[in-house]
N, C-alpha and C. Protein backbone atom coordinates (compact mmCIF):
# COMPACT_ATOMS: atom_id res chain seq x y z
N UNK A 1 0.82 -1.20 0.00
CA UNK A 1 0.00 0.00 0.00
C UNK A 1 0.86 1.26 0.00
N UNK A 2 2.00 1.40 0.76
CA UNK A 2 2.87 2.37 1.10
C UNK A 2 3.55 2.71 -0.36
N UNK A 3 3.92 1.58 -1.31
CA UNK A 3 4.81 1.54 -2.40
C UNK A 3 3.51 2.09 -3.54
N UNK A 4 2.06 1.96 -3.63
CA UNK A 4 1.16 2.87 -4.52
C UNK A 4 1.04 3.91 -4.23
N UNK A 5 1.07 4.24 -2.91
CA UNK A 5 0.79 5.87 -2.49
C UNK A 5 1.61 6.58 -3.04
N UNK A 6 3.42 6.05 -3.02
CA UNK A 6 4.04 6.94 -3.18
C UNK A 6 4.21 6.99 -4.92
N UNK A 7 3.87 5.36 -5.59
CA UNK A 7 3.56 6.13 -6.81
C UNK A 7 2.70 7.07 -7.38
N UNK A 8 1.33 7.00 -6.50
CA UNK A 8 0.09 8.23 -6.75
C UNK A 8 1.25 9.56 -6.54
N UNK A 9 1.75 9.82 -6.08
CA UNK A 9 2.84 10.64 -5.37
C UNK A 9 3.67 11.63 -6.31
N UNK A 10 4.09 10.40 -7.16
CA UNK A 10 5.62 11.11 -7.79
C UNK A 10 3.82 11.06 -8.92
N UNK A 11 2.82 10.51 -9.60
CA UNK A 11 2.06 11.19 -10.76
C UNK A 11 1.61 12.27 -10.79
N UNK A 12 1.05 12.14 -9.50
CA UNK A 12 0.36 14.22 -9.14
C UNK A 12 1.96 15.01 -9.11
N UNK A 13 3.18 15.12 -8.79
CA UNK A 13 3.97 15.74 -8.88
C UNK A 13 4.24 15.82 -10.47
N UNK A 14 4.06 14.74 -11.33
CA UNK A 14 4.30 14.40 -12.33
C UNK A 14 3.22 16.00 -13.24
N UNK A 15 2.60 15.67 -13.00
CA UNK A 15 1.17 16.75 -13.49
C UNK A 15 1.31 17.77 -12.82
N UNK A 16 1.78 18.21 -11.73
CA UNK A 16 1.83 19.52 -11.59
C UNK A 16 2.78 20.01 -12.29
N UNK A 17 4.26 19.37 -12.43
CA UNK A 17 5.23 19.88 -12.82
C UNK A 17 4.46 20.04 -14.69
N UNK A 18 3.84 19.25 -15.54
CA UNK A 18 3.67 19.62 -16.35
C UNK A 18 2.27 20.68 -16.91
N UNK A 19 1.73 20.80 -15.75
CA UNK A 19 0.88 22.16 -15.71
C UNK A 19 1.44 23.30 -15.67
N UNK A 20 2.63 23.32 -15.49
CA UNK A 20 3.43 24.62 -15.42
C UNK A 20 4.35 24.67 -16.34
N UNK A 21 4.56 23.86 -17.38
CA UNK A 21 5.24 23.39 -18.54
C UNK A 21 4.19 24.06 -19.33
N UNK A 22 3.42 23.60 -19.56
CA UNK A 22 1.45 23.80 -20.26
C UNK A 22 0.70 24.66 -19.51
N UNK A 23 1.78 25.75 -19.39
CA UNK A 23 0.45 27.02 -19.21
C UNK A 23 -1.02 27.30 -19.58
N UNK A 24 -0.56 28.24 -21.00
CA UNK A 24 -1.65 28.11 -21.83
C UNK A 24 -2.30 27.15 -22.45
N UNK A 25 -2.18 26.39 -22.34
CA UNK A 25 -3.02 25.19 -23.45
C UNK A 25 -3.62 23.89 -22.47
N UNK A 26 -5.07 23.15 -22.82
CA UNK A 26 -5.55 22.18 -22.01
C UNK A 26 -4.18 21.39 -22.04
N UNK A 27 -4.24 20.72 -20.49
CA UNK A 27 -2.59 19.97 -20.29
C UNK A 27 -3.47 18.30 -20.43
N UNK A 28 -4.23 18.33 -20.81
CA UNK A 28 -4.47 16.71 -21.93
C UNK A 28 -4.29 16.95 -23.22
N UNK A 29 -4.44 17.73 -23.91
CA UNK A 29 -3.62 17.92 -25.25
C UNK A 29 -2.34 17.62 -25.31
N UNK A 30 -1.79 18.06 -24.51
CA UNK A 30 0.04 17.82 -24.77
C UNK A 30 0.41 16.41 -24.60
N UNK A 31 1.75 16.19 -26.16
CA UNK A 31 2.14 14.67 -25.89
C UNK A 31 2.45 14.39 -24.72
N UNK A 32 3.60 15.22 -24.11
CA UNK A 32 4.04 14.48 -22.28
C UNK A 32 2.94 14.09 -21.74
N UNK A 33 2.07 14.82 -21.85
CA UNK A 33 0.61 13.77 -20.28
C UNK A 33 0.32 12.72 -20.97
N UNK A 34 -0.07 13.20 -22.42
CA UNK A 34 -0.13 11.55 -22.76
C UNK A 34 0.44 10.59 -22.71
N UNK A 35 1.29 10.80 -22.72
CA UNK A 35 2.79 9.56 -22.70
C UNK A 35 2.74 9.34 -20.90
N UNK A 36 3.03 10.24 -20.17
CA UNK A 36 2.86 9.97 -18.95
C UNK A 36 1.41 9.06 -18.26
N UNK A 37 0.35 9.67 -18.84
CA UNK A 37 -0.31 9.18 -18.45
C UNK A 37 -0.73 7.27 -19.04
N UNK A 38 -0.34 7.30 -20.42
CA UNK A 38 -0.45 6.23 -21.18
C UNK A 38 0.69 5.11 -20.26
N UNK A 39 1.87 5.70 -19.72
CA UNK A 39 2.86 4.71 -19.33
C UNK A 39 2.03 4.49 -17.55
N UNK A 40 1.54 5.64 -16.84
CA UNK A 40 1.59 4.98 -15.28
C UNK A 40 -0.11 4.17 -15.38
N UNK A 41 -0.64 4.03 -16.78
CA UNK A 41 -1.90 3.27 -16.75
C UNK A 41 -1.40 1.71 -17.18
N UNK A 42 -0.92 1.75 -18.08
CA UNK A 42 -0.18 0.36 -18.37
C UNK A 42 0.73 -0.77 -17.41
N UNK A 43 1.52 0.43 -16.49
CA UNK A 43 2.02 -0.13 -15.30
C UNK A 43 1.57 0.16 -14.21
N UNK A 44 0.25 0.12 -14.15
CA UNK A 44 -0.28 0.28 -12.37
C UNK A 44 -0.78 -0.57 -11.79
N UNK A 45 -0.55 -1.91 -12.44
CA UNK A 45 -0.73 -2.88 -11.59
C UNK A 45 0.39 -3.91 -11.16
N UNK A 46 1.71 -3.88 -11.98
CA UNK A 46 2.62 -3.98 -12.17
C UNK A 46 3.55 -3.59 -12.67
N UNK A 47 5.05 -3.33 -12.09
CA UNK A 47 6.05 -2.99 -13.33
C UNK A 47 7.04 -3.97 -14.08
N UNK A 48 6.00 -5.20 -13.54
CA UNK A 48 7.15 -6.40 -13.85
C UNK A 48 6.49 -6.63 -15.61
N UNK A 49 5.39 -6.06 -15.90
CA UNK A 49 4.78 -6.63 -17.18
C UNK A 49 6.00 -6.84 -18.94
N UNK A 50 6.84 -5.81 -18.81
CA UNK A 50 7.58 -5.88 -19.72
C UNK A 50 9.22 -6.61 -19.26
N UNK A 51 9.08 -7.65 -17.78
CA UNK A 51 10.26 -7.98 -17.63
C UNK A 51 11.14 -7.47 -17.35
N UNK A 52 11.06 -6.02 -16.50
CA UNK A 52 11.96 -5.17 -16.37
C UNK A 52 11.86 -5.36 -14.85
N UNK A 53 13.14 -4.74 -14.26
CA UNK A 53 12.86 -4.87 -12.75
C UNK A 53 11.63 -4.23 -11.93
N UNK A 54 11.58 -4.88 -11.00
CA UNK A 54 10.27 -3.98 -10.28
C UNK A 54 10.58 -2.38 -10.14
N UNK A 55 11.41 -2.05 -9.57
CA UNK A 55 11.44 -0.24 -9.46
C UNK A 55 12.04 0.69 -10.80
N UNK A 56 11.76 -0.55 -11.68
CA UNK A 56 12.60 0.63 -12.87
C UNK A 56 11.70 1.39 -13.54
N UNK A 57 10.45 1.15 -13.23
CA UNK A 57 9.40 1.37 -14.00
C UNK A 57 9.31 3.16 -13.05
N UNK A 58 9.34 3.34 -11.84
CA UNK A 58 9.48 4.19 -10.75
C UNK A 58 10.63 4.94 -11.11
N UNK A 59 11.51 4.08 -11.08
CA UNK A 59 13.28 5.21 -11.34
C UNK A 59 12.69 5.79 -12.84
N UNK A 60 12.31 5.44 -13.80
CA UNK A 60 12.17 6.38 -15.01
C UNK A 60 11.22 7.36 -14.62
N UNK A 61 10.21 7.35 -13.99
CA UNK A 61 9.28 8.37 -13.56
C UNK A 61 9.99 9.39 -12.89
N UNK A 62 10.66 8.50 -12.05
CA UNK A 62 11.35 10.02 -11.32
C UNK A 62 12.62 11.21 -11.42
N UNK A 63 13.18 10.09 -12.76
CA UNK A 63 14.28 10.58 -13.83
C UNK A 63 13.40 11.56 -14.47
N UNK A 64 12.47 11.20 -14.94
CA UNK A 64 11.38 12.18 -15.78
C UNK A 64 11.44 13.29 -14.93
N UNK A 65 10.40 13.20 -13.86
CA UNK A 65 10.63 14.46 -13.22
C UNK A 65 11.62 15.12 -12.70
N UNK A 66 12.49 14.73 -12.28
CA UNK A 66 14.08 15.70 -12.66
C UNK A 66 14.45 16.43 -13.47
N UNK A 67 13.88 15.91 -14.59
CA UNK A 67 14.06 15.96 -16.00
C UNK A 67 13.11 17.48 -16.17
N UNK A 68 11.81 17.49 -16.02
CA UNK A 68 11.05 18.62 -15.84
C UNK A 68 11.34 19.61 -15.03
N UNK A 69 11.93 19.28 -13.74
CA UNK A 69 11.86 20.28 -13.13
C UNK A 69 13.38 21.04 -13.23
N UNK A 70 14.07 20.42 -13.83
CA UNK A 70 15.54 20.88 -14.11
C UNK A 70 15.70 21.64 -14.91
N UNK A 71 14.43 21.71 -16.23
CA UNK A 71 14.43 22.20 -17.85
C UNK A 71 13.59 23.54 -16.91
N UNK A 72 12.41 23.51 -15.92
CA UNK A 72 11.80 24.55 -15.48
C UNK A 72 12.80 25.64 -14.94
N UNK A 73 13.70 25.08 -13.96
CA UNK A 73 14.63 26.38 -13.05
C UNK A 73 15.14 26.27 -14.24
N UNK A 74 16.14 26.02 -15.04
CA UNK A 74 16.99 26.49 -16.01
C UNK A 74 16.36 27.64 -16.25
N UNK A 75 15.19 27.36 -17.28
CA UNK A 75 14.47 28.25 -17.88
C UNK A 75 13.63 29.63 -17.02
N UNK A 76 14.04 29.46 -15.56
CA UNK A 76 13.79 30.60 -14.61
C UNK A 76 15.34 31.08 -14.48
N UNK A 77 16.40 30.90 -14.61
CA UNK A 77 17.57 31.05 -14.26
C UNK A 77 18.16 32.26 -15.83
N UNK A 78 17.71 31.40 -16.46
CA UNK A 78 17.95 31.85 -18.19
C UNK A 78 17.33 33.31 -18.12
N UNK A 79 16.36 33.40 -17.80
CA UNK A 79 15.17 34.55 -17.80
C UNK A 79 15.90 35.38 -16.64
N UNK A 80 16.25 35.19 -16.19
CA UNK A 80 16.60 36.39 -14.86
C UNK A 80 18.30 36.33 -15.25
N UNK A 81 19.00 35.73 -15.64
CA UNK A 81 20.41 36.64 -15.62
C UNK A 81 20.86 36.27 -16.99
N UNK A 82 19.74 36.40 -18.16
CA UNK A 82 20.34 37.04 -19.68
C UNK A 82 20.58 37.96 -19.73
N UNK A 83 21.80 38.11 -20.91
CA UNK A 83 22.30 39.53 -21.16
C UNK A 83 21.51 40.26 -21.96
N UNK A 84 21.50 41.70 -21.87
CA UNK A 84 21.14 42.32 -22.44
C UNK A 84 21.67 42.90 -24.14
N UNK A 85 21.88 42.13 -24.11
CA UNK A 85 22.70 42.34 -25.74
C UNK A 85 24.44 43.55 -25.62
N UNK A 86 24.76 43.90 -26.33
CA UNK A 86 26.09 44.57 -26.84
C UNK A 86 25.68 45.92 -26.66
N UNK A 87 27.43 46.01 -25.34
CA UNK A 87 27.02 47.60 -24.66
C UNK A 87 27.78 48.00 -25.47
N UNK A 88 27.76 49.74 -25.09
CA UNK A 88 28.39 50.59 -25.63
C UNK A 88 29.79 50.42 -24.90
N UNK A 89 30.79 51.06 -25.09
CA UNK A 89 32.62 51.00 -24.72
C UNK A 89 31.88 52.15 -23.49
N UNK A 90 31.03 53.06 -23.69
CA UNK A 90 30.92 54.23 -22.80
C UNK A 90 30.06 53.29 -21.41
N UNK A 91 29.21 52.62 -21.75
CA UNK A 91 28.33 51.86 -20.66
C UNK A 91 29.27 50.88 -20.03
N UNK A 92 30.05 49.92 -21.11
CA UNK A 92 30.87 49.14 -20.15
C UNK A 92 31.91 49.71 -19.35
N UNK A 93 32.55 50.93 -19.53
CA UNK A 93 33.88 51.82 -18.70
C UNK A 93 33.11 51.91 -17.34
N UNK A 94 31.66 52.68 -17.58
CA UNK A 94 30.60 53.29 -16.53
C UNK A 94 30.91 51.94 -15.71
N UNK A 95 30.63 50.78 -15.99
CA UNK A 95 30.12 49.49 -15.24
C UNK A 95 31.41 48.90 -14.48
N UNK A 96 32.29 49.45 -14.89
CA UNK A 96 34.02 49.23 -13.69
C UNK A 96 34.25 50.35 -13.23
N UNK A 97 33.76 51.66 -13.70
CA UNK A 97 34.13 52.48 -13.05
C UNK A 97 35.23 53.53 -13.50
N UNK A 98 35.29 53.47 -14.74
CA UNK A 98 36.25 54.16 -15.30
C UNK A 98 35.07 55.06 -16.39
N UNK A 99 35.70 56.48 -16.71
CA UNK A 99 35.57 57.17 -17.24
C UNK A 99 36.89 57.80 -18.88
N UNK A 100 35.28 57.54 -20.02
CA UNK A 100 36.35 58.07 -21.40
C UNK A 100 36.72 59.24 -21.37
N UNK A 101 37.61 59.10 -22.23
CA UNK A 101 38.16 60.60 -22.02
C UNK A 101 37.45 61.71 -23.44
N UNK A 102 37.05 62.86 -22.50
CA UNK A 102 36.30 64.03 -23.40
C UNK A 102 36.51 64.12 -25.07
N UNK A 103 36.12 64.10 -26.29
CA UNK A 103 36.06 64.26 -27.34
C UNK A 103 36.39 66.06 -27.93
N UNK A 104 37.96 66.15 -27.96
CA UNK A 104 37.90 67.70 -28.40
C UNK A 104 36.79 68.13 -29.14
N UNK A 105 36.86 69.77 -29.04
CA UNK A 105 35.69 70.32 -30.34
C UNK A 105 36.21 70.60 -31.12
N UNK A 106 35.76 70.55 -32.33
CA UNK A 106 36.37 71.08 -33.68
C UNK A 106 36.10 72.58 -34.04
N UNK A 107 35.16 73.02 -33.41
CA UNK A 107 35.61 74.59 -33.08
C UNK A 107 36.70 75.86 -32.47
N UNK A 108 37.46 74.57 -31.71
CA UNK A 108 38.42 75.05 -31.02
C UNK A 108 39.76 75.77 -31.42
């Protein structure tokens, strides 16, 4: 009983993490739920059905979600310290602290 709960467990984590993947759009449309959901229906009564060990069926689920939630912070990490594209020589001096030197006038 303890070993289904915690698979109910890692699926609702499974679906939240891809509700936030699938903002905008119904999150049964998207291939991942399907696939997710198509694989923890096939193995929920067993994970021995394809001859594979009993917890491997579990370790890929939870590789998966690593997998999601690793591509999520990236993509919060990416968003908060991208560059702003190509400074000026005058903005980057400003940004150490050094100052260019004045441009004579040609009136002078």
């Amino acid at each position: 009983m303890a070993a289904s709960r915690q698979i109910l467990t890692l699926y609702r984590s499974l679906l939240r993490e891809l509700r936030s993947v699938y903002p905008k759009e119904k999150l049964a449309d998207s291939p991942a739920y399907q696939h997710v959901r198509k694989q923890f229906h096939e193995h929920h009564l067993t994970t021995e059905k394809l001859c594979r060990n009993k917890v491997e069926m579990e370790y890929l689920a939870r590789t998966y979600l690593c997998f999601v939630r690793s591509v999520k912070q990236h993509e919060e990490l990416h968003a908060t310290y991208k560059g702003g594209g190509e400074r000026t020589v005058e903005s980057a001096a400003n940004l150490v602290g050094l100052k260019l030197p004045e441009k004579p006038n040609d009136s002078d």
